[in-house]
C-alpha atoms as a PDB file:
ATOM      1  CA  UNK A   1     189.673 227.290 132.803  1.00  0.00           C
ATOM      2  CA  UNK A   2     190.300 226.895 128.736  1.00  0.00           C
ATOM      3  CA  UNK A   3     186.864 226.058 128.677  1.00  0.00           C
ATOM      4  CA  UNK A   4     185.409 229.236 130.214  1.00  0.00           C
ATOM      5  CA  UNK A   5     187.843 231.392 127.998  1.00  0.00           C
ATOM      6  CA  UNK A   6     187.024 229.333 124.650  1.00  0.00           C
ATOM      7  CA  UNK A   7     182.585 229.569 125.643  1.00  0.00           C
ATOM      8  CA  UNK A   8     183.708 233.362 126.277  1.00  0.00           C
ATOM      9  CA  UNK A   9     185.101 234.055 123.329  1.00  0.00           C
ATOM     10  CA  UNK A  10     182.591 232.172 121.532  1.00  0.00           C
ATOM     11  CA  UNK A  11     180.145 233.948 122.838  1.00  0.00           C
ATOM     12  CA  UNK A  12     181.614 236.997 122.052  1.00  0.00           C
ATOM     13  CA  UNK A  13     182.377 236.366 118.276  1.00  0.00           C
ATOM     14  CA  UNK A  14     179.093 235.461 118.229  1.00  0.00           C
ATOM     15  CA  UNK A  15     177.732 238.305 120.097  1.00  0.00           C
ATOM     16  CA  UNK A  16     179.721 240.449 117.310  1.00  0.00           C
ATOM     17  CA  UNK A  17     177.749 238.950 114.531  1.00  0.00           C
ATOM     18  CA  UNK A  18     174.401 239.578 115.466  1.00  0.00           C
ATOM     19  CA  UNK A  19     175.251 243.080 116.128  1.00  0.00           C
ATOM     20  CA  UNK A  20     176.681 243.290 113.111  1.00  0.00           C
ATOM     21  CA  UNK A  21     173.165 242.048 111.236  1.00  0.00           C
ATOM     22  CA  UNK A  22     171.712 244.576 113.462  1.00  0.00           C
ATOM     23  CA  UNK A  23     173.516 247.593 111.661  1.00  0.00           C
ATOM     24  CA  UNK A  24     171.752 249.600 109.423  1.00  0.00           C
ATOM     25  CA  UNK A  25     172.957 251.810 106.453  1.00  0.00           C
ATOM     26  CA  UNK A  26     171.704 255.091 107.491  1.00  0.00           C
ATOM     27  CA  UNK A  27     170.081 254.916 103.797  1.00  0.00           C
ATOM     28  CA  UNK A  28     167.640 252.007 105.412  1.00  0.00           C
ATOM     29  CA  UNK A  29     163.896 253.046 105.506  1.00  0.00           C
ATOM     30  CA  UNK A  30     164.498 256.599 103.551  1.00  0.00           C
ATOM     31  CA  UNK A  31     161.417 257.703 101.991  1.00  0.00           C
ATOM     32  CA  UNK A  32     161.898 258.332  98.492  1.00  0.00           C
ATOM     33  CA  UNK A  33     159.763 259.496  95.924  1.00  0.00           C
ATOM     34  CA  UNK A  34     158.480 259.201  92.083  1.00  0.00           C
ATOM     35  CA  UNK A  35     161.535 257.063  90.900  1.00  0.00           C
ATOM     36  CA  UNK A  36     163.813 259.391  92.135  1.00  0.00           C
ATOM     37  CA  UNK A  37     166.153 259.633  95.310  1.00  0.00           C
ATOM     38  CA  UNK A  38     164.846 262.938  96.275  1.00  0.00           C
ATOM     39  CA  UNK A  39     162.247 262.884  99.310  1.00  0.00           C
ATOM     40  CA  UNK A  40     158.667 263.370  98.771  1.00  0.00           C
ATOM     41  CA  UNK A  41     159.390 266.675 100.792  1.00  0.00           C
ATOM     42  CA  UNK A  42     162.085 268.195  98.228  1.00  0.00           C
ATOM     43  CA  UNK A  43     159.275 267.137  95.061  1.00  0.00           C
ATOM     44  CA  UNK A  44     156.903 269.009  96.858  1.00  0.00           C
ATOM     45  CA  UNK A  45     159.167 272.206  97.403  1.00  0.00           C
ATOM     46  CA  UNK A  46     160.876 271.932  93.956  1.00  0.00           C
ATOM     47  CA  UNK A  47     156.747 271.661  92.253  1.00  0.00           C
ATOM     48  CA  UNK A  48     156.223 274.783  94.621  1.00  0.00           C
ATOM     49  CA  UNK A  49     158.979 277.166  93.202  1.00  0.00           C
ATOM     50  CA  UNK A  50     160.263 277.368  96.993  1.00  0.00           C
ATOM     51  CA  UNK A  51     163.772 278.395  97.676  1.00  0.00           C
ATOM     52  CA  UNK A  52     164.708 275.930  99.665  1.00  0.00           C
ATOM     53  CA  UNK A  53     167.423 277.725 101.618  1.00  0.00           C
ATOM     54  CA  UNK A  54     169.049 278.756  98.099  1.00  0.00           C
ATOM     55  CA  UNK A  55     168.976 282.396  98.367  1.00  0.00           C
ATOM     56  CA  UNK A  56     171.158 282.866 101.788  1.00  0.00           C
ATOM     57  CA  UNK A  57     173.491 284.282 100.177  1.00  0.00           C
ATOM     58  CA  UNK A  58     171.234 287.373  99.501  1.00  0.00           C
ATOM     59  CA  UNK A  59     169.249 286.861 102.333  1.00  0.00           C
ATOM     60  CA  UNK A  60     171.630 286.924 104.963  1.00  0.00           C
ATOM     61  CA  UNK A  61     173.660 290.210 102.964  1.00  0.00           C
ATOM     62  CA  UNK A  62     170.704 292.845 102.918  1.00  0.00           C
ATOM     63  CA  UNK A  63     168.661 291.309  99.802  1.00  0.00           C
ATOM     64  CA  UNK A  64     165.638 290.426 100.566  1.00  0.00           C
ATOM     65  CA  UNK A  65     163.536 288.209  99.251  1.00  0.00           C
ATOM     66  CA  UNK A  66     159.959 288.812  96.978  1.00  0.00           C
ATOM     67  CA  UNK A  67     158.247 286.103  98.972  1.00  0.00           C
ATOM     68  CA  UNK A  68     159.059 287.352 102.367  1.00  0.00           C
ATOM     69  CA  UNK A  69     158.634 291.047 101.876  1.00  0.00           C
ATOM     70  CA  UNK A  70     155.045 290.469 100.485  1.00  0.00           C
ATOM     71  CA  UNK A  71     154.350 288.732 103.593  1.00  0.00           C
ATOM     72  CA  UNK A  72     155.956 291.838 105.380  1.00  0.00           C
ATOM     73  CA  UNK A  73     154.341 294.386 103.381  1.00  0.00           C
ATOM     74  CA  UNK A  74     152.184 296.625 106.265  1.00  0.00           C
ATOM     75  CA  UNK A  75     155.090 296.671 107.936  1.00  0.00           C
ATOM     76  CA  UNK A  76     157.666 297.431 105.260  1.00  0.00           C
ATOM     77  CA  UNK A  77     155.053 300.059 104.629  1.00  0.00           C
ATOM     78  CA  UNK A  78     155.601 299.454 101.063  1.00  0.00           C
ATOM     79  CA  UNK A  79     153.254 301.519  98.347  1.00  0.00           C
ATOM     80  CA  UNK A  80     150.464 300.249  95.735  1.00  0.00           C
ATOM     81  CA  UNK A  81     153.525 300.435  93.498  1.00  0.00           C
ATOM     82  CA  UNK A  82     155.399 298.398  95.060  1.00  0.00           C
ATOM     83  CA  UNK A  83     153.310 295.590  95.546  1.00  0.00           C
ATOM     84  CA  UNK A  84     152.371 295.003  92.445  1.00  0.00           C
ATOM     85  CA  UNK A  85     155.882 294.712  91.000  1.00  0.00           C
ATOM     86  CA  UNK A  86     157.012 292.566  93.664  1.00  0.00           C
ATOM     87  CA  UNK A  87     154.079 290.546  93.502  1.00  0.00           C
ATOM     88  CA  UNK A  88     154.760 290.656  89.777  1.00  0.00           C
ATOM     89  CA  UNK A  89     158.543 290.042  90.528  1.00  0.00           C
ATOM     90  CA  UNK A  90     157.671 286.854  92.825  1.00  0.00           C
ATOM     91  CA  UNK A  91     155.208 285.194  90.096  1.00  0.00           C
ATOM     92  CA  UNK A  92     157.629 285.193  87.598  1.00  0.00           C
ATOM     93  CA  UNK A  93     160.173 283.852  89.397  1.00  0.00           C
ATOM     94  CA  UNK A  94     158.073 281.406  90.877  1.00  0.00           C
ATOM     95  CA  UNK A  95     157.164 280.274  87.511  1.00  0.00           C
ATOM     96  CA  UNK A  96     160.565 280.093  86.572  1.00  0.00           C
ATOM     97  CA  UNK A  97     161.329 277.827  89.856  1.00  0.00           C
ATOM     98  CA  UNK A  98     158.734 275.442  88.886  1.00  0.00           C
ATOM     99  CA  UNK A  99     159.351 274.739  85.559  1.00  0.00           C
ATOM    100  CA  UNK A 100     163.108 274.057  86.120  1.00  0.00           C
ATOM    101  CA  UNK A 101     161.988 272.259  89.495  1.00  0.00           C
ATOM    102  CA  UNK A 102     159.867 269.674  87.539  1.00  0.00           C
ATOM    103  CA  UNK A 103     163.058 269.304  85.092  1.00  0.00           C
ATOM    104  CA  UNK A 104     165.699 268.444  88.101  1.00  0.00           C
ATOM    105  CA  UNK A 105     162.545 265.774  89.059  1.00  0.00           C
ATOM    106  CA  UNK A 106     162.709 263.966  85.778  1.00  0.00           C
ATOM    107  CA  UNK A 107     166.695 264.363  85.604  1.00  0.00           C
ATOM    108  CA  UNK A 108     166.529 262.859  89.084  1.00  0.00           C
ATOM    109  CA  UNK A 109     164.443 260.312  88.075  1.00  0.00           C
ATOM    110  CA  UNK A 110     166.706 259.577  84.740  1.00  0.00           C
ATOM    111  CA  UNK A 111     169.712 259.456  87.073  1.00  0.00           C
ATOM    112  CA  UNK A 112     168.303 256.735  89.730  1.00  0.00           C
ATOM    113  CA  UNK A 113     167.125 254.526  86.383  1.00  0.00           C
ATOM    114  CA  UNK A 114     170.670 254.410  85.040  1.00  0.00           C
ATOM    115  CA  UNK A 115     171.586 252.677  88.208  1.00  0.00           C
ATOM    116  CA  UNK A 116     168.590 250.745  88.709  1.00  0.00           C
ATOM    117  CA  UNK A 117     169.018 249.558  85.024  1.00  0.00           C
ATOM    118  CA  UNK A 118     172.177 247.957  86.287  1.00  0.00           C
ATOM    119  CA  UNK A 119     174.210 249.289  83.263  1.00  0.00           C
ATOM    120  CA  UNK A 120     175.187 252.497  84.474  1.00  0.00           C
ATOM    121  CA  UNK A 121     178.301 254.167  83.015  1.00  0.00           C
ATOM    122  CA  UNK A 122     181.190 256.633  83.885  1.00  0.00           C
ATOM    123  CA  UNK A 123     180.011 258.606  81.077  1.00  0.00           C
ATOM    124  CA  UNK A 124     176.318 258.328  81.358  1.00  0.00           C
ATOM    125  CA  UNK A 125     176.923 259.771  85.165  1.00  0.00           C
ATOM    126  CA  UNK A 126     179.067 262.013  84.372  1.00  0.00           C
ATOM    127  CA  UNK A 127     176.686 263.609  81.573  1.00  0.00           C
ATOM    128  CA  UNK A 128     173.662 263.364  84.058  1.00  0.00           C
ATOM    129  CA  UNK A 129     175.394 264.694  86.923  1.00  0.00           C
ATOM    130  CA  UNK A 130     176.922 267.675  85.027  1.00  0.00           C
ATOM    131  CA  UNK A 131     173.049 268.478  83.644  1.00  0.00           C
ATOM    132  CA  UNK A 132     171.754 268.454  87.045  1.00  0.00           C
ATOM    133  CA  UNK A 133     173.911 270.992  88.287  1.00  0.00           C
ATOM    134  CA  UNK A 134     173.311 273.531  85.975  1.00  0.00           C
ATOM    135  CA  UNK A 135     169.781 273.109  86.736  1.00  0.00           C
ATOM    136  CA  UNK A 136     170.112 273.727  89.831  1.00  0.00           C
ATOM    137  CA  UNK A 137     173.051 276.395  89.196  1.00  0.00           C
ATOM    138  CA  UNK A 138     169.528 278.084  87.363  1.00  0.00           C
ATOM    139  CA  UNK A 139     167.367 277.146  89.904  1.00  0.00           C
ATOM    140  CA  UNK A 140     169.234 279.183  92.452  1.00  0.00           C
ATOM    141  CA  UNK A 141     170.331 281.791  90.206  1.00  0.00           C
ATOM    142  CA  UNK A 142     166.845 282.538  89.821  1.00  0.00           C
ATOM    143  CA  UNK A 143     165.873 283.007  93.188  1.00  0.00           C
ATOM    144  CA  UNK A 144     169.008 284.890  93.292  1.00  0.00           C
ATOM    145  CA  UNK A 145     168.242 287.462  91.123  1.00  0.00           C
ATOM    146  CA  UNK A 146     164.891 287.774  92.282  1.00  0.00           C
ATOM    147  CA  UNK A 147     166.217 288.864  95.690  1.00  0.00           C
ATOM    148  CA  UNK A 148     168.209 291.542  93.671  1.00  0.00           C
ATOM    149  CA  UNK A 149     165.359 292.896  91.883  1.00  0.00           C
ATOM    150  CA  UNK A 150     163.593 292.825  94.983  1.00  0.00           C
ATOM    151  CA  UNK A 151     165.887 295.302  96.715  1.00  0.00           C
ATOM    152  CA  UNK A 152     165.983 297.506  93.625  1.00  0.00           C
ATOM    153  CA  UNK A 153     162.604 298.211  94.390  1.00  0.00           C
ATOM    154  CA  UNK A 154     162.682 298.709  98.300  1.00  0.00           C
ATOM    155  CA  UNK A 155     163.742 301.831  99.850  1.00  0.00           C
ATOM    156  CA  UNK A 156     167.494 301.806 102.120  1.00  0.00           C
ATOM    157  CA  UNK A 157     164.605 302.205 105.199  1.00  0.00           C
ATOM    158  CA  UNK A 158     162.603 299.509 104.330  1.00  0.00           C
ATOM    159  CA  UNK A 159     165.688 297.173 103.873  1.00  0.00           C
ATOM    160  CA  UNK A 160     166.802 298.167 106.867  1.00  0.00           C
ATOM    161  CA  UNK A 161     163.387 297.018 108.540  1.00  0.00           C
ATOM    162  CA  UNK A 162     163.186 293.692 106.706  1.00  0.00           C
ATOM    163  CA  UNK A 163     166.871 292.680 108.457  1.00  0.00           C
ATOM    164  CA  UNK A 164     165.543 293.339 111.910  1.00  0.00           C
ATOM    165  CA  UNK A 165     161.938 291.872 111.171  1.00  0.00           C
ATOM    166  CA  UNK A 166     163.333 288.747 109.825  1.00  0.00           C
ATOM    167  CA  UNK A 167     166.073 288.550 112.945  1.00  0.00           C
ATOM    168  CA  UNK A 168     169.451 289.672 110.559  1.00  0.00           C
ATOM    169  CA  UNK A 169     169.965 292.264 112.463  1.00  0.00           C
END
């Protein structure tokens, strides 16, 4: 009878630590990109200028967006006027995404090589991590304020019909 319980707890301690191998870090088999730790997906949106969920704050509060009311625009029934400012609105601040999205890439990038170099320091993180926020503090105050400008230039009726074509309301 000591023999059956010793083989089954053998077995079990052993059974323990093969499972145990077994477990992953959910970090196992991410897809990262260019040097960074950012996903091939968020280079691709960050090169684009897209907003990347960072403008709720005015979408979801009656701001809408330059890039979405453009693609609503015979519906929104908005004017030759209208158009072109937004359009003009939507350019630069797509421009403006862009640039600062291909400087979070290479601040990204500089952040994974400090630990990759195997030297990183308090300070060095500290000074990287602090830069990369305000960049993307700018990055979303810039799709921020486009959404601003955007409703500047829309009629109470039109922002109105934006909410209930995009589902706010």
């Amino acid at each position: 009878m000591k023999i059956s319980m010793l083989s089954l707890a053998l077995t079990f301690l052993l059974a323990q630590g093969v499972s145990a191998q077994h477990q992953h870090s959910p970090y196992v088999g991410i897809e990262v990109a260019e040097g960074t730790t950012l996903t091939p997906e968020q280079i691709q949106q960050l090169r684009n200028g897209d907003g990347m969920r960072q403008a709720l704050p005015a979408e979801l509060n009656q701001h809408p967006g330059p890039k979405h009311v453009l693609e609503l625009a015979d519906e929104l029934d908005l004017d030759e006027e209208q158009r072109r400012l937004i359009t003009q609105l939507f350019d630069t601040m797509r421009a403006e995404a862009i640039r600062i999205g291909e400087e979070i890439i290479v601040a990204e990038r500089h952040l994974a090589g400090v630990f990759q170099s195997g030297d990183a320091t308090p300070d060095q993180v500290e000074t990287t991590t602090q830069h990369l926020a305000a960049m993307r503090g700018r990055l979303q105050a810039t799709h921020l304020v486009a959404h601003i400008a955007t409703k500047a230039l829309l009629t109470e009726d039109q922002v109105n019909s934006y909410d209930r074509l995009r589902g706010y309301r």
